[in-house]
C-alpha atoms as a PDB file:
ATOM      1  CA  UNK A   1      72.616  54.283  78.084  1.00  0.00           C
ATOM      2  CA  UNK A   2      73.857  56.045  81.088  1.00  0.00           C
ATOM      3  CA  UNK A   3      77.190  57.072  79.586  1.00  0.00           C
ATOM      4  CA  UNK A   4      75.423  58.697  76.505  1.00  0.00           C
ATOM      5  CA  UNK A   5      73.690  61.097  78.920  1.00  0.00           C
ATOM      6  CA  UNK A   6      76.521  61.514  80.257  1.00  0.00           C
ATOM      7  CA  UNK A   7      77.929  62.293  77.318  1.00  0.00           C
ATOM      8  CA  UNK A   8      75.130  64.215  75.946  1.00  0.00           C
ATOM      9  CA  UNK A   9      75.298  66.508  79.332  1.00  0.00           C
ATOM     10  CA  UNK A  10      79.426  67.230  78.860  1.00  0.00           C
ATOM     11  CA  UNK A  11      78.455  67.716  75.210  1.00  0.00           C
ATOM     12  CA  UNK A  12      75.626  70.491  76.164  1.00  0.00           C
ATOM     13  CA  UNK A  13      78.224  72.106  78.672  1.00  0.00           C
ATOM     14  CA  UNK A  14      80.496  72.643  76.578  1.00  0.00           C
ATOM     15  CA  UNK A  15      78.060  74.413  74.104  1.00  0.00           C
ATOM     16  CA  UNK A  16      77.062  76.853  77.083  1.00  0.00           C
ATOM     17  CA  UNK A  17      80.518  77.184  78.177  1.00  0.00           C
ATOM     18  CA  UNK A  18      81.489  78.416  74.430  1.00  0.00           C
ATOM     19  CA  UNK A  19      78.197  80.224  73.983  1.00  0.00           C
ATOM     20  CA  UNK A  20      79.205  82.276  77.399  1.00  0.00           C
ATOM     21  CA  UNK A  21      82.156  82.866  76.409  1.00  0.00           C
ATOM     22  CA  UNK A  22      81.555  84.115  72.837  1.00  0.00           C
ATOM     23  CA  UNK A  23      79.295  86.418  74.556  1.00  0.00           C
ATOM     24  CA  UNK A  24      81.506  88.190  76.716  1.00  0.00           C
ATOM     25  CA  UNK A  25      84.401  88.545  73.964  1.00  0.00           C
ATOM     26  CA  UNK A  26      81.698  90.065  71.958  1.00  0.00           C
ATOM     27  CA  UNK A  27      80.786  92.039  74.979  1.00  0.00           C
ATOM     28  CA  UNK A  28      84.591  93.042  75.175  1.00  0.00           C
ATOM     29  CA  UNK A  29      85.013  93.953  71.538  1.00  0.00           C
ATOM     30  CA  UNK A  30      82.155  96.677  71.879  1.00  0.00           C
ATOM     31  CA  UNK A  31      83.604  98.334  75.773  1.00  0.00           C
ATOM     32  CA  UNK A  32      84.412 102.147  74.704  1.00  0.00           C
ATOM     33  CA  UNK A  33      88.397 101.669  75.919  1.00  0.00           C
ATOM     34  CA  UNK A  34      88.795  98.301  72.882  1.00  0.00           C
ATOM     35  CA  UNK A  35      86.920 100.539  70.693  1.00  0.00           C
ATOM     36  CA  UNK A  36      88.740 103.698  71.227  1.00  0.00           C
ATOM     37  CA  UNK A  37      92.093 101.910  71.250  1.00  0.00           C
ATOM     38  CA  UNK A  38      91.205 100.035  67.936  1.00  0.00           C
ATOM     39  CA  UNK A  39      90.493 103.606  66.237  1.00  0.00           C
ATOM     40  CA  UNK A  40      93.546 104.969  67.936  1.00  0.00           C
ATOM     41  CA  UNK A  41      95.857 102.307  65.838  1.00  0.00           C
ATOM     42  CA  UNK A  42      93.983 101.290  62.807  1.00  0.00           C
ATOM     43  CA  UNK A  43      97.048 102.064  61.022  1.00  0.00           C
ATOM     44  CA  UNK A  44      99.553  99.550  63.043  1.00  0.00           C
ATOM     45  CA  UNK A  45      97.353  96.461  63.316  1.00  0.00           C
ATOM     46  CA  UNK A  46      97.186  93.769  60.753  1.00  0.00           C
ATOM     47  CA  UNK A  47      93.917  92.641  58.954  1.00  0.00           C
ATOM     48  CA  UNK A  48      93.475  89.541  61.406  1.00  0.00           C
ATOM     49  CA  UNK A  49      94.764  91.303  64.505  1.00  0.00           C
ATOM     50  CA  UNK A  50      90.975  91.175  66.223  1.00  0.00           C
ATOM     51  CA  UNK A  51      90.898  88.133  65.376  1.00  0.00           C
ATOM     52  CA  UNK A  52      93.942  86.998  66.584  1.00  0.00           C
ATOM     53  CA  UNK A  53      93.700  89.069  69.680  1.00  0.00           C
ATOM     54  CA  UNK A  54      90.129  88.224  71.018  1.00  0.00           C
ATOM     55  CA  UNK A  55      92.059  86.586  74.207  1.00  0.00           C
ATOM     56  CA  UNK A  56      93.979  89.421  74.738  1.00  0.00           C
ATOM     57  CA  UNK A  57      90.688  92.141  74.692  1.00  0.00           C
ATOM     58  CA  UNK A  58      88.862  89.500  76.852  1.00  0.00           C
ATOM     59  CA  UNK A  59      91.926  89.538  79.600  1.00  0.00           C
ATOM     60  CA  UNK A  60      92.029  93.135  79.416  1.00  0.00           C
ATOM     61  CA  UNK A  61      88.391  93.777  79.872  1.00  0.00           C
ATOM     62  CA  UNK A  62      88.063  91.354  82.833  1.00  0.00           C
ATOM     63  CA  UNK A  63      91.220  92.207  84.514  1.00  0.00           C
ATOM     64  CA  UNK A  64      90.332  95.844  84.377  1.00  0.00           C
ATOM     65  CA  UNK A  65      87.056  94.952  85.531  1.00  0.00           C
ATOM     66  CA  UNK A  66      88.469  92.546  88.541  1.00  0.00           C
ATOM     67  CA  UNK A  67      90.232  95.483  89.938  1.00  0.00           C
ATOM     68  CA  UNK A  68      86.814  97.513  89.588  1.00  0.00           C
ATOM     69  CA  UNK A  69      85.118  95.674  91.424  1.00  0.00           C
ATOM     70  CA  UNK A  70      88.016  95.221  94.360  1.00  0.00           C
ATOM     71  CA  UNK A  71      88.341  91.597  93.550  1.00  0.00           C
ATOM     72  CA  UNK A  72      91.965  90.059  93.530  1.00  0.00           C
ATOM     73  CA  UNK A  73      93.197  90.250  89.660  1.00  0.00           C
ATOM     74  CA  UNK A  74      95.618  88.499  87.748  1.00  0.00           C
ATOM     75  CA  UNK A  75      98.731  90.965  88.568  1.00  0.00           C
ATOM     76  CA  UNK A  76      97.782  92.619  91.744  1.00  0.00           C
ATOM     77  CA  UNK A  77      99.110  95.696  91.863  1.00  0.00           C
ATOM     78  CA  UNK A  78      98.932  96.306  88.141  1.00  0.00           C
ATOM     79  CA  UNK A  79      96.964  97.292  86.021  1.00  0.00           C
ATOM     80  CA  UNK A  80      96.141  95.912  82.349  1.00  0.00           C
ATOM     81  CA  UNK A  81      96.417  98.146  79.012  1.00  0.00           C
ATOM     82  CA  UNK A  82      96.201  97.298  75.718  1.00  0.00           C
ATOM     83  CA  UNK A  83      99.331  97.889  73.042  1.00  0.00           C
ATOM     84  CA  UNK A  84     100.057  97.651  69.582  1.00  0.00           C
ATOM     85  CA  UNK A  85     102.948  94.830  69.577  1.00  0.00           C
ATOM     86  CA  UNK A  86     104.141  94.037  65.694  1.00  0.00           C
ATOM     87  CA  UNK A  87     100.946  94.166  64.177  1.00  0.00           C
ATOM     88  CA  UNK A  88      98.762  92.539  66.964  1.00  0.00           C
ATOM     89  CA  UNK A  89      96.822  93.133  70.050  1.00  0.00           C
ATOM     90  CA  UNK A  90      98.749  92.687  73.705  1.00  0.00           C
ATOM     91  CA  UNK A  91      98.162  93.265  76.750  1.00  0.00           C
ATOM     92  CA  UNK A  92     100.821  94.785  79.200  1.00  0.00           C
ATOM     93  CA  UNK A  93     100.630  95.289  82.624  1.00  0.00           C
ATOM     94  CA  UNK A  94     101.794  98.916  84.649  1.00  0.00           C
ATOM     95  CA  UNK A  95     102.292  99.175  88.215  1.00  0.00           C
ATOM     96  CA  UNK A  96      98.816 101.057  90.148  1.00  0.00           C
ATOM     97  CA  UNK A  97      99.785 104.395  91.355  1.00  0.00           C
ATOM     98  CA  UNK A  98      98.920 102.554  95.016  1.00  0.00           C
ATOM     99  CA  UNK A  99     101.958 100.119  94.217  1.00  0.00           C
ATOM    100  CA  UNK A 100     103.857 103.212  92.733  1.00  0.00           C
ATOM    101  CA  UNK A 101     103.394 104.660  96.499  1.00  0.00           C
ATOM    102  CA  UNK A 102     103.810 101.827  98.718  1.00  0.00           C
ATOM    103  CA  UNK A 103     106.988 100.889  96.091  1.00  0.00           C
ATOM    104  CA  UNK A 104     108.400 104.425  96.995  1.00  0.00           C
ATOM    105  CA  UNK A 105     107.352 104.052 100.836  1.00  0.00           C
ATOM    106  CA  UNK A 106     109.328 100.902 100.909  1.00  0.00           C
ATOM    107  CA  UNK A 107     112.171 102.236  99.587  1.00  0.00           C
ATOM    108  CA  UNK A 108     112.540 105.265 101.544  1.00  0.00           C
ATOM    109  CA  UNK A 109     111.820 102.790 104.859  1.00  0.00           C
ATOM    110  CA  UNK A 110     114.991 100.529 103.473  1.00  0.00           C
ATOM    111  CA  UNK A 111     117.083 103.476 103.884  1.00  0.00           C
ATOM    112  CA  UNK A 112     116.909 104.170 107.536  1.00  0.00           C
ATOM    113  CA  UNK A 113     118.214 101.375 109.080  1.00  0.00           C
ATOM    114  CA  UNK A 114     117.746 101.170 112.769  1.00  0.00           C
ATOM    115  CA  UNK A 115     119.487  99.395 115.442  1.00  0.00           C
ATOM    116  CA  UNK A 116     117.525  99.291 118.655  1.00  0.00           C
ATOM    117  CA  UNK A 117     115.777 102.630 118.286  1.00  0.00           C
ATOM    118  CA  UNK A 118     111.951 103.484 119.172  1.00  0.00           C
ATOM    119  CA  UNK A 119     109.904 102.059 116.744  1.00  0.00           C
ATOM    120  CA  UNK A 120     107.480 105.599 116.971  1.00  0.00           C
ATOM    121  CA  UNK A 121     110.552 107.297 115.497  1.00  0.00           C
ATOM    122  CA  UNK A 122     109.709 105.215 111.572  1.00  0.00           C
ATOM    123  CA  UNK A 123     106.745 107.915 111.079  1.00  0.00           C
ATOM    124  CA  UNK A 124     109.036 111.077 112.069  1.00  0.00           C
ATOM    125  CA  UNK A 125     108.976 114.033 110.123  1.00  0.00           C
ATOM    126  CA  UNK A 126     110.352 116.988 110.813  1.00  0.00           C
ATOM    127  CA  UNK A 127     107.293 118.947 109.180  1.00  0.00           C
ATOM    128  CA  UNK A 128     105.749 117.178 112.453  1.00  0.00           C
ATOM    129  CA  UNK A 129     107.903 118.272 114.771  1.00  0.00           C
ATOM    130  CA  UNK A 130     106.740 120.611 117.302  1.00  0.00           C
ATOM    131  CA  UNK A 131     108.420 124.006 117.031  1.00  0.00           C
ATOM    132  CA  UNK A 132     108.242 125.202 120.597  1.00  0.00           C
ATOM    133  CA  UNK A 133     110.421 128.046 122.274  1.00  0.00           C
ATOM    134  CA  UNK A 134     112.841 125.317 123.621  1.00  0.00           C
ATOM    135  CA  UNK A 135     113.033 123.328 120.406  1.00  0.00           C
ATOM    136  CA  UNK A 136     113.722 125.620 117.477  1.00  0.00           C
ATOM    137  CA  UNK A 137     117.109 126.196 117.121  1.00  0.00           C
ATOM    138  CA  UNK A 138     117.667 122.410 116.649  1.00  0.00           C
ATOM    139  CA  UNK A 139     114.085 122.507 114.661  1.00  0.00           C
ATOM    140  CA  UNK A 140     116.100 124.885 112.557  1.00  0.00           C
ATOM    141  CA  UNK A 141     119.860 123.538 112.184  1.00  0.00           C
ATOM    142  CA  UNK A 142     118.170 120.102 111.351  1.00  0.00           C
ATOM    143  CA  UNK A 143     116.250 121.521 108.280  1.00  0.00           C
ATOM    144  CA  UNK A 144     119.461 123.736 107.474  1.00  0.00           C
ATOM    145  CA  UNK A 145     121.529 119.977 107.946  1.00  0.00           C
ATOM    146  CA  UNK A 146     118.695 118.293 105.209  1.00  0.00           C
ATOM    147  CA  UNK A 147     118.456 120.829 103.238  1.00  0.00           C
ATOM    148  CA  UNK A 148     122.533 121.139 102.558  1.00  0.00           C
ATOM    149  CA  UNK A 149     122.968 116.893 102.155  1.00  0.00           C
ATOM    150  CA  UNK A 150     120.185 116.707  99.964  1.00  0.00           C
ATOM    151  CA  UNK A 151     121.925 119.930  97.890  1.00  0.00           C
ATOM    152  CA  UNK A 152     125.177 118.171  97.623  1.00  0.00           C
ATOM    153  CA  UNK A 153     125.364 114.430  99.152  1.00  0.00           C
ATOM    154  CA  UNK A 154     129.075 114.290  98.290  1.00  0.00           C
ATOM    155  CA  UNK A 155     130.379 117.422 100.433  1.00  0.00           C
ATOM    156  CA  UNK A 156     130.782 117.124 103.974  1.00  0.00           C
ATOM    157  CA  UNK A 157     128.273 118.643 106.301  1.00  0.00           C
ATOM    158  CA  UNK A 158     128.824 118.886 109.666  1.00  0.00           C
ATOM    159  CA  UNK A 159     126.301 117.361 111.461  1.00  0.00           C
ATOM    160  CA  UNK A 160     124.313 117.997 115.015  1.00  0.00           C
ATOM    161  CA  UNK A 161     125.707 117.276 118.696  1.00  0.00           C
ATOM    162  CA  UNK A 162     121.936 117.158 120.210  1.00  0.00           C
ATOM    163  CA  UNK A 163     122.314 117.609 123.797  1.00  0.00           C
ATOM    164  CA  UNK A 164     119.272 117.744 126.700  1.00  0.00           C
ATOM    165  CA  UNK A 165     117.417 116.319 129.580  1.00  0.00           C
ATOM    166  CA  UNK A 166     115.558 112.953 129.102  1.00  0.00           C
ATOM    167  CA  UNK A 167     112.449 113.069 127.095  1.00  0.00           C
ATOM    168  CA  UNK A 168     112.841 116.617 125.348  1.00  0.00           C
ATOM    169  CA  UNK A 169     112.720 114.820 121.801  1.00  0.00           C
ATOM    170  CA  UNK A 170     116.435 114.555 120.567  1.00  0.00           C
ATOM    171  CA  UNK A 171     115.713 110.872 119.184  1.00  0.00           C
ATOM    172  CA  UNK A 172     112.072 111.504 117.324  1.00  0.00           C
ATOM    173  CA  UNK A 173     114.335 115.067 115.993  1.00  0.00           C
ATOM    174  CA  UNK A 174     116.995 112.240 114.813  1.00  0.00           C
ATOM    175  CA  UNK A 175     114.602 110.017 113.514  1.00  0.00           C
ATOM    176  CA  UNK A 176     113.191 112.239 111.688  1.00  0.00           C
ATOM    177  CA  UNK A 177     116.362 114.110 110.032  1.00  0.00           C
ATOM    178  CA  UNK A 178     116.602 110.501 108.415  1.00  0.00           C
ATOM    179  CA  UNK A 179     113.746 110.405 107.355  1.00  0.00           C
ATOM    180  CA  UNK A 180     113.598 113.453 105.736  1.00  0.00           C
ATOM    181  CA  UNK A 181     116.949 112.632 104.130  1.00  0.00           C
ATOM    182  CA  UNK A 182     115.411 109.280 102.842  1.00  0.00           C
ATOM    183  CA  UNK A 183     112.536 110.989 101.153  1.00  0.00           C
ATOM    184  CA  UNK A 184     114.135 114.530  99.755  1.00  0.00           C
ATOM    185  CA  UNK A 185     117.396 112.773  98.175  1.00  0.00           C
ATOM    186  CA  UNK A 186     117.309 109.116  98.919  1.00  0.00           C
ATOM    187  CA  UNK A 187     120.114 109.263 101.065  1.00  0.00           C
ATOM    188  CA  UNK A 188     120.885 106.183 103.981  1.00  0.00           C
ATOM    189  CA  UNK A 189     120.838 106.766 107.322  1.00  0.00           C
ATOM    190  CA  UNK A 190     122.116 104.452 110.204  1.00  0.00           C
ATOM    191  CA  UNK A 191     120.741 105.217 113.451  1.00  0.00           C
ATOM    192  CA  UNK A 192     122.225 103.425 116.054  1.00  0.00           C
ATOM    193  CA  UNK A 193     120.980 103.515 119.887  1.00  0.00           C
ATOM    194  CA  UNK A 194     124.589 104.096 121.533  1.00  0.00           C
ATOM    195  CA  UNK A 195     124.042 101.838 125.288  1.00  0.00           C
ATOM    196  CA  UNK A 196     122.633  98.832 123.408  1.00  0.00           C
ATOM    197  CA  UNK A 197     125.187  99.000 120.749  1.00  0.00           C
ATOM    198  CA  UNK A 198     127.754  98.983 123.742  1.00  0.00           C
ATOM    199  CA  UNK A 199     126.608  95.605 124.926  1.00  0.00           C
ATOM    200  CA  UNK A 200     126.155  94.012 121.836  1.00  0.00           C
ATOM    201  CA  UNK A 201     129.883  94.815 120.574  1.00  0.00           C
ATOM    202  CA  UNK A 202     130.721  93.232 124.007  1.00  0.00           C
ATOM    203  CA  UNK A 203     128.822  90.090 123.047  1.00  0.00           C
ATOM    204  CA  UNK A 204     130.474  90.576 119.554  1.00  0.00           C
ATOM    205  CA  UNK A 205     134.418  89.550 121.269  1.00  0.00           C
ATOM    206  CA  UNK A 206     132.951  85.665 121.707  1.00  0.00           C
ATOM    207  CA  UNK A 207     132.250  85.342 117.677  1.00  0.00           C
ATOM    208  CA  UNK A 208     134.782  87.311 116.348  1.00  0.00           C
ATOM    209  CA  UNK A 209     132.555  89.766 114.928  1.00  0.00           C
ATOM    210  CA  UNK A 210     133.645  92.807 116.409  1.00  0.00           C
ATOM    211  CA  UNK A 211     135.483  94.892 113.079  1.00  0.00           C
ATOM    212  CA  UNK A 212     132.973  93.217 110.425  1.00  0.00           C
ATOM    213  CA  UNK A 213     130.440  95.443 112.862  1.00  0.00           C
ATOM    214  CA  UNK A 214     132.581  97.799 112.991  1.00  0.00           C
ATOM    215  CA  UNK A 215     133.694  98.320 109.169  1.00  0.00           C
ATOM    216  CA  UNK A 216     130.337  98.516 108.659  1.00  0.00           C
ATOM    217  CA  UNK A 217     128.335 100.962 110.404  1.00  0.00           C
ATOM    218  CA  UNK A 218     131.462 103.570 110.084  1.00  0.00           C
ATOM    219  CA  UNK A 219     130.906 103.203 106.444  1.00  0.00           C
ATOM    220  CA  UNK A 220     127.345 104.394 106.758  1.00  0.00           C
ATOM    221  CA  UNK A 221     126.231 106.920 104.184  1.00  0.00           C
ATOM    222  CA  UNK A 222     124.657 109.067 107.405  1.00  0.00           C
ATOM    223  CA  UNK A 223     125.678 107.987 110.817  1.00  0.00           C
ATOM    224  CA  UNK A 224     123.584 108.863 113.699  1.00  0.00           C
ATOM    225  CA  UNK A 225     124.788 107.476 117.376  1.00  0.00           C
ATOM    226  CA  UNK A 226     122.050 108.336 119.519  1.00  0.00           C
ATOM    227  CA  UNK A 227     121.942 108.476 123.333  1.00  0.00           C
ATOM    228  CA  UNK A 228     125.712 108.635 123.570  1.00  0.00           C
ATOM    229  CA  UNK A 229     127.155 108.909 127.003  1.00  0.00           C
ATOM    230  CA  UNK A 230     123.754 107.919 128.717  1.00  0.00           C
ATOM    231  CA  UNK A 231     125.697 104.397 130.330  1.00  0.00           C
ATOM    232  CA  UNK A 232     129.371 104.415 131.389  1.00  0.00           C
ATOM    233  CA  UNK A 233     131.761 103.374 128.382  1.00  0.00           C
ATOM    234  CA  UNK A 234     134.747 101.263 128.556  1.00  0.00           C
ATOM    235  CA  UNK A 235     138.366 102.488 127.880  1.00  0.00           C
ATOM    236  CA  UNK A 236     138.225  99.476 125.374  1.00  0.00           C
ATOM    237  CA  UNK A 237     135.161 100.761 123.597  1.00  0.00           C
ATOM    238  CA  UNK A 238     135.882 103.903 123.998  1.00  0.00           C
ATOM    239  CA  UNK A 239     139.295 103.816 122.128  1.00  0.00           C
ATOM    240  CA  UNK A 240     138.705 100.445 119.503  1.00  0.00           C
ATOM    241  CA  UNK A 241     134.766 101.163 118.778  1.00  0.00           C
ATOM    242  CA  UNK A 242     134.304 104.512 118.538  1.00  0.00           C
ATOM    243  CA  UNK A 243     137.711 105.664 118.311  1.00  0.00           C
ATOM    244  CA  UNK A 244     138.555 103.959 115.059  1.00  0.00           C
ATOM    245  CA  UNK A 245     134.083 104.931 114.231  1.00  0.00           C
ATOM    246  CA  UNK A 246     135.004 108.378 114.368  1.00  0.00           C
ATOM    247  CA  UNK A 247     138.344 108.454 113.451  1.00  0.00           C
ATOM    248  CA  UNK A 248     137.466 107.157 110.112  1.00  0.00           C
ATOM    249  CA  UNK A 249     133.924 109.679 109.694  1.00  0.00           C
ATOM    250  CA  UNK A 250     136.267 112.632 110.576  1.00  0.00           C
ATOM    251  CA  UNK A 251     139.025 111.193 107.884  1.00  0.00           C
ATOM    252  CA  UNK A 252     136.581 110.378 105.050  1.00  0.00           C
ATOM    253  CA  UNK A 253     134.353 113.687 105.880  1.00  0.00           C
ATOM    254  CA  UNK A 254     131.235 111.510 106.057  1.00  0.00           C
ATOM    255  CA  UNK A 255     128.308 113.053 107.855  1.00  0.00           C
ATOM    256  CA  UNK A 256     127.633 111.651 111.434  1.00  0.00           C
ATOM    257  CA  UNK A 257     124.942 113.083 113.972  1.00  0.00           C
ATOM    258  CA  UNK A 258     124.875 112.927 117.866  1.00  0.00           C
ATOM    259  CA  UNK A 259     122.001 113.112 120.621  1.00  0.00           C
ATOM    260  CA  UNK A 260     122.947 112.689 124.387  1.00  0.00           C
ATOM    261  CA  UNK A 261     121.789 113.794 127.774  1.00  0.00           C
ATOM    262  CA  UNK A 262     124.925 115.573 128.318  1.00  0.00           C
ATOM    263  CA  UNK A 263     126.850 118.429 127.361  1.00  0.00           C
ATOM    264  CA  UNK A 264     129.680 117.795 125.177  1.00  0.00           C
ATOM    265  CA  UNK A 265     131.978 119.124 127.981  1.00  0.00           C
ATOM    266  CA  UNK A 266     130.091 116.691 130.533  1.00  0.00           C
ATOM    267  CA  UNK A 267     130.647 113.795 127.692  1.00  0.00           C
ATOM    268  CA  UNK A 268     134.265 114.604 128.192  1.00  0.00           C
ATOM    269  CA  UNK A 269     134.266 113.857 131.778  1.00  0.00           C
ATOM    270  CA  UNK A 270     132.825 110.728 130.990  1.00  0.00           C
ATOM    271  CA  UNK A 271     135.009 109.339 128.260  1.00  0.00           C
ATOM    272  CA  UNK A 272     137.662 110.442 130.549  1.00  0.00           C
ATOM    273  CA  UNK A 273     136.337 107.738 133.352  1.00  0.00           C
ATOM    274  CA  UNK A 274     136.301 110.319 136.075  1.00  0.00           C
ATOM    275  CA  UNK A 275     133.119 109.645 137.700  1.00  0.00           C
ATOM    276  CA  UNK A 276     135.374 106.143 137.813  1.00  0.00           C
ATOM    277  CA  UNK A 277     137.571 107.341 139.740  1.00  0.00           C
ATOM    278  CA  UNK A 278     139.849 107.576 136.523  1.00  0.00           C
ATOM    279  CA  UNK A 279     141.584 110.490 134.774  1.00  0.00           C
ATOM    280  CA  UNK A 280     142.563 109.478 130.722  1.00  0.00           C
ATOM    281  CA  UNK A 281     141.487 112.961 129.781  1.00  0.00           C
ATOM    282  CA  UNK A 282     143.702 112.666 126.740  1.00  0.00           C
ATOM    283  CA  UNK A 283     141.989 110.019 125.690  1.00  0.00           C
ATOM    284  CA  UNK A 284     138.956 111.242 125.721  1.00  0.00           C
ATOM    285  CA  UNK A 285     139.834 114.612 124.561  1.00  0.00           C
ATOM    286  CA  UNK A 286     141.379 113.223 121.286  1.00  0.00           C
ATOM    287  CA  UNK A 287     137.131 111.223 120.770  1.00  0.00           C
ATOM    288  CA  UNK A 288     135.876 114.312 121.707  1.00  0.00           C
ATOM    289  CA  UNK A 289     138.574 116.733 119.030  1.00  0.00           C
ATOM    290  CA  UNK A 290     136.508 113.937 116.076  1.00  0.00           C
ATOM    291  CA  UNK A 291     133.349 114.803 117.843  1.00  0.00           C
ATOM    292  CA  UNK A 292     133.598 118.386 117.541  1.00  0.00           C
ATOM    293  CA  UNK A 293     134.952 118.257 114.158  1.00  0.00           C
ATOM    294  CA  UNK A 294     131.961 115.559 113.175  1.00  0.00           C
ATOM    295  CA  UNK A 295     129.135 117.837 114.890  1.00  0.00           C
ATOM    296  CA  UNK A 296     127.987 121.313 116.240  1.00  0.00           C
ATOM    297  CA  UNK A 297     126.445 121.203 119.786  1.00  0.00           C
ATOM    298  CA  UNK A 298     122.846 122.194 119.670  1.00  0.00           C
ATOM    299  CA  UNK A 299     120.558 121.833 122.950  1.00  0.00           C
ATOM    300  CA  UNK A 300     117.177 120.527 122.899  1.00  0.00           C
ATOM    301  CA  UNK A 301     115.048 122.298 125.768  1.00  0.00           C
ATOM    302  CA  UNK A 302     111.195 121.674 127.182  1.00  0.00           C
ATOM    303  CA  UNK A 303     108.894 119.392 129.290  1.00  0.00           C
ATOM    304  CA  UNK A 304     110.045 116.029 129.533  1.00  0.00           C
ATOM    305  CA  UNK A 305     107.228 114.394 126.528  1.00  0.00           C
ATOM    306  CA  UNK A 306     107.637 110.846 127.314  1.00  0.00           C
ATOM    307  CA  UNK A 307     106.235 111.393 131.110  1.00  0.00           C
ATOM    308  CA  UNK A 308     105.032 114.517 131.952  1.00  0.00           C
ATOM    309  CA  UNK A 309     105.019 114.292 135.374  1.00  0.00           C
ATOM    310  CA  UNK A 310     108.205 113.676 136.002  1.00  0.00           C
ATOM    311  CA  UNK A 311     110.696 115.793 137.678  1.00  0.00           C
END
C-alpha cells in the first residue's frame, strides 16, 4: 500500500513537472523576440521546425531572461540568439559587449609586460598625464613617439632618453607610452626596471640562464629600460648584458626607450666606473654611441610627486 502512494505521488509529479513545463514553452513561443524571429524566416524553416525546436525557444527565452535578471546563465558572458540552421531552430551564443571589453582590456594588459615596475604605472595613460611647464616637452615627444609606431610599426623610431630628479614622473610617462602603444596599434612593450634586472641577471650565472634572458628581452617588440644608471653597474654587465641588449636594438632598428636620474653625459661617467675609481671611458662611450643612436635625451622637470616634501 505504501509503495502505491508512493507511486501515485512520483506519478502526480511528474504530471506537474510536464504541465509546468508545457506552460512556459507555450509562454516562450508567444515572447515578441520568438515571434518576430519566426516572421523574420518563415521562408527558411521547415513545416515541423517549431516543433522540433521547442527546446531550443525555451533555452533561449530563459537564458536571455537569466542574464535579465543578473542571475548566472548557461554561457556567462554570452548571450543567446536564435538562428535559422538547415531548416530548424538553434540557438547560438555571442560574446556580451562587457566580455567584448574586458576581452580587449585583457589583451591590451598581455602586451605590456613588466618586470619589477610600479604596479600604479598598469592604469597610465598619457591622456592622464599632467601637462605642467616642466613636463611638456616629454608630454609632447611621447605622443609624437606613439603616434609614429602606431603609423608604421615596422620603421624604426627613435625612442626617448628620459632624464630627471627622483619622483618627476619619467616611469608613470613610460608606463604609459606602453600603454598607449598597446591600445592604439596593439603593439608589445617590455618594461624592465634597470637595478632589479641587474641583480637578477647576477642570480641568473648559478642556473645558466643568463643569454635565454638575454635573447629574450632584446627581442622585445618595444624595449623600455627604466631607471638606468640609478645603482652602480658592473664592467661585466655593462659590456655582456646591455652591450650585446643594445648592440642588437641599434643593429635590428628596434625601438627601445630610456628613463634615468642622470644626464646621458653623467650616465657616461658611470658606465665608465669613475666614481670607482676607474676610467674604461671607451667602454662606456661605445654603450653610450647605441644609446644615442637608440634614443633622444628629453628631461623631465617639477616637484618631486612621490614625496612632496622632500628636498
Amino acid at each position: 500500500m505504501e509503495d502505491m502512494r508512493k507511486r501515485i505521488a512520483m506519478l502526480m509529479d511528474s504530471r506537474q513537472w510536464r504541465d509546468r513545463y508545457f506552460k512556459m514553452v507555450k509562454e516562450a513561443l508567444q515572447d515578441p523576440e520568438v515571434q518576430a524571429f519566426l516572421k523574420q524566416h518563415t521562408g527558411e524553416l521547415a513545416d515541423d521546425a517549431i516543433d522540433r525546436g521547442t527546446a531550443k525557444i525555451y533555452e533561449f527565452v530563459s537564458e536571455r531572461n537569466k542574464i535579465a535578471r543578473g542571475e548566472l546563465p548557461l554561457a556567462p558572458g554570452y548571450k543567446p540568439t536564435l538562428v535559422a540552421a538547415n531548416g530548424l531552430i538553434d540557438v547560438a551564443y555571442e560574446p556580451t559587449d562587457a566580455k567584448i571589453a574586458a576581452d580587449e582590456e585583457a589583451k591590451q594588459a598581455s602586451l605590456v609586460t613588466s618586470v619589477n615596475t610600479p604596479k600604479d604605472i598598469r592604469g597610465a595613460s598619457l591622456t592622464n598625464y599632467d601637462p605642467t611647464d616642466e613636463r611638456m616637452d616629454a608630454l609632447l615627444a611621447a605622443n609624437q613617439f606613439v603616434l609614429a609606431v602606431v603609423a608604421d610599426p615596422k620603421a624604426f623610431h627613435q625612442g626617448l632618453y628620459l632624464s630627471g630628479p627622483f619622483g618627476v614622473g619619467k616611469t608613470y610617462l613610460l608606463g604609459a607610452i606602453a600603454n598607449d602603444l598597446a591600445e592604439k596599434g596593439g603593439i608589445a612593450s617590455t618594461l624592465i626596471h634597470v637595478p632589479t634586472f641587474v641583480v637578477e641577471m647576477k642570480n641568473a650565472i648559478g642556473n645558466n640562464t643568463v643569454l635565454p634572458k638575454i635573447d629574450r628581452i632584446k627581442r622585445a617588440q618595444v624595449l623600455i629600460l627604466d631607471d638606468i644608471g640609478a645603482e652602480s653597474i658592473s664592467p661585466w654587465v655593462r659590456d655582456d648584458v646591455l652591450g650585446i641588449i643594445l648592440q642588437y636594438r641599434m643593429q635590428e632598428k628596434m625601438p627601445t626607450l630610456f628613463s634615468s636620474n642622470k644626464s646621458m653625459e653623467d650616465l657616461t661617467a658611470s658606465l665608465a666606473g669613475t666614481d670607482r675609481g676607474n676610467s674604461e671611458m671607451l667602454k662606456a662611450k661605445r654603450i653610450m654611441e647605441r644609446i644615442h643612436f637608440l634614443a633622444k635625451e628629453v628631461q623631465v622637470g617639477g616637484e618631486n610627486r612621490r614625496n612632496p616634501l622632500a628636498d
